[in-house]
Structure formats: C-alpha cells, structure tokens
Protein backbone atom coordinates (compact mmCIF):
# COMPACT_ATOMS: atom_id res chain seq x y z
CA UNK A 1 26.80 29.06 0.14
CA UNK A 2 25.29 28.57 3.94
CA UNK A 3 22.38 30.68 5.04
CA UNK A 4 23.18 33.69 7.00
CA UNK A 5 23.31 32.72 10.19
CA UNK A 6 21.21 36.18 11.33
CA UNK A 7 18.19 34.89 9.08
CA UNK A 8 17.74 32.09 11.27
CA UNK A 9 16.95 28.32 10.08
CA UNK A 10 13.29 28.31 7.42
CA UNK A 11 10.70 26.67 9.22
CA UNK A 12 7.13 26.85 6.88
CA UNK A 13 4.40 29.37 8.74
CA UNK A 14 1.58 26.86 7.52
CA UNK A 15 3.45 23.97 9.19
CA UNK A 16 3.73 25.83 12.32
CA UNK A 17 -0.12 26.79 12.03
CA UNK A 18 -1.22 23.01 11.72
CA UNK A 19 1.40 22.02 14.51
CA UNK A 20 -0.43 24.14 17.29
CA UNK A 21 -3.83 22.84 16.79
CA UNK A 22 -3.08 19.47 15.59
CA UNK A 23 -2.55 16.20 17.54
CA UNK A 24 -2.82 13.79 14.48
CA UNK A 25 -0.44 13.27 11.45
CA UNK A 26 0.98 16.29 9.62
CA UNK A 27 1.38 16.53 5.72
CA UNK A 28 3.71 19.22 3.89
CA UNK A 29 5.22 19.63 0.51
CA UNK A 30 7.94 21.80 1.85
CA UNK A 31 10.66 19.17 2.27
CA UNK A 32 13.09 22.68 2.97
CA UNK A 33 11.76 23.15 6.40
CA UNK A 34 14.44 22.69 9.36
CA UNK A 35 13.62 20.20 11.78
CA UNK A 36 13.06 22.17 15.10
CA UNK A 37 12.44 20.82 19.19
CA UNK A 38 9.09 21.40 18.79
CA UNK A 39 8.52 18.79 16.50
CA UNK A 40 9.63 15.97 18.39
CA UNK A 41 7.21 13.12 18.28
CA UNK A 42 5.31 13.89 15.51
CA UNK A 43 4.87 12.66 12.62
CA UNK A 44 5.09 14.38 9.48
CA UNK A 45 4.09 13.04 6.19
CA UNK A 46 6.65 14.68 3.49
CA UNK A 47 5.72 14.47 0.14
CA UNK A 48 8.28 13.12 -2.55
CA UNK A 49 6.66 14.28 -5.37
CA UNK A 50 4.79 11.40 -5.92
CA UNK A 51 3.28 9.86 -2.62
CA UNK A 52 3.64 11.36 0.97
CA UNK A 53 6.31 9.16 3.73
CA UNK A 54 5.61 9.38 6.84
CA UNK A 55 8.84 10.82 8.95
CA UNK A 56 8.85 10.44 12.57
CA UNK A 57 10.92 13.44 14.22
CA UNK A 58 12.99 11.80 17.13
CA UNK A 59 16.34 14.47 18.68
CA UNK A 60 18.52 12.75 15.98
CA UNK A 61 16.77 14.68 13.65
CA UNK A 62 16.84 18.03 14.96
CA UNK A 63 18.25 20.39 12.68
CA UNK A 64 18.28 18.55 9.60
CA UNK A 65 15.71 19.95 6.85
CA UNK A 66 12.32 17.25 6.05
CA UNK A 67 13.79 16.47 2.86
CA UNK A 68 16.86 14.91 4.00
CA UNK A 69 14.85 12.01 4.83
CA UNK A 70 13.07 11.37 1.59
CA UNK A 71 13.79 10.04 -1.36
CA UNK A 72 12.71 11.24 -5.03
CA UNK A 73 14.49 8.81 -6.85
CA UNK A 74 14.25 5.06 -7.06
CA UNK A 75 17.20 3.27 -6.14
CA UNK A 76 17.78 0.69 -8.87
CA UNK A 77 20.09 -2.39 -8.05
CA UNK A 78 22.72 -3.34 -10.53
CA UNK A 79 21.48 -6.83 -11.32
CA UNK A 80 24.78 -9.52 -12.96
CA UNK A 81 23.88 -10.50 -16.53
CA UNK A 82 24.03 -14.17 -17.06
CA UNK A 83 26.03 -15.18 -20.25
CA UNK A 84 24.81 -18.03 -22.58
CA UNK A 85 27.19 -20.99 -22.97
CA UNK A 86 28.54 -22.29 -25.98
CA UNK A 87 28.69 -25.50 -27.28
C-alpha cells in the first residue's frame, strides 16, 4: 500500500539539520528518505549496511527514496562450468 498522500513524502529531520549547515559530504543510514529539490548537488553517502556509497543527487533523482540507489546484496555472475573430456 502507497503512503497517504496527506502525510507527505519522509524526509529524515537529522538529514535536514546537517543539510543547512553543511557544505561538505553528507552520511545517513536512512536509505527511506525521499529525494527532495533541495538536495540537488550534494552528495550523500548512504550506507548499505556494510560501507557507505557515495550518491550524487542530480533532478533525475528527485523523488525517488536514497535507497533506491544502493545495493545490499552482491551481484554474483553465473560463471559456465567447463566439462572434462574423455578419452
């Protein structure tokens, strides 16, 4: 189920505290918070549960939540086993 439209999108209080008096990089846990205008052109370090990557906010982004654009898993490539040949 969508949010309720009348609650308006989440954005974290302690993400908006850092963003008014902060020029350098950002770093959150909250990977629910929705990407709003006055982010653009910063860069916010998202943690994945493991390391924090880096996400820079550009107007594609806008309205999206952080976590959209991180990972958790590791992406594991199916790799072709090579058979032995008989003689």
């Amino acid at each position: 189920m969508p949010r309720a439209l009348w609650k308006g999108p989440f954005i974290s209080n302690d993400l908006i505290r850092k963003l008014d008096y902060s020029n350098k990089i950002l770093r959150t846990r909250n990977r629910s918070t929705v990407i709003i205008p006055s982010f653009l052109g910063k860069i916010i370090e998202v943690y994945n549960g493991k390391t924090y990557f880096p996400v820079l906010i550009t107007e594609d982004k806008l309205g999206y939540k952080l976590g959209s654009f991180i990972f958790t898993r590791n992406y594991k490539k199916f790799t072709k086993v090579e058979r032995k040949l008989k003689k």
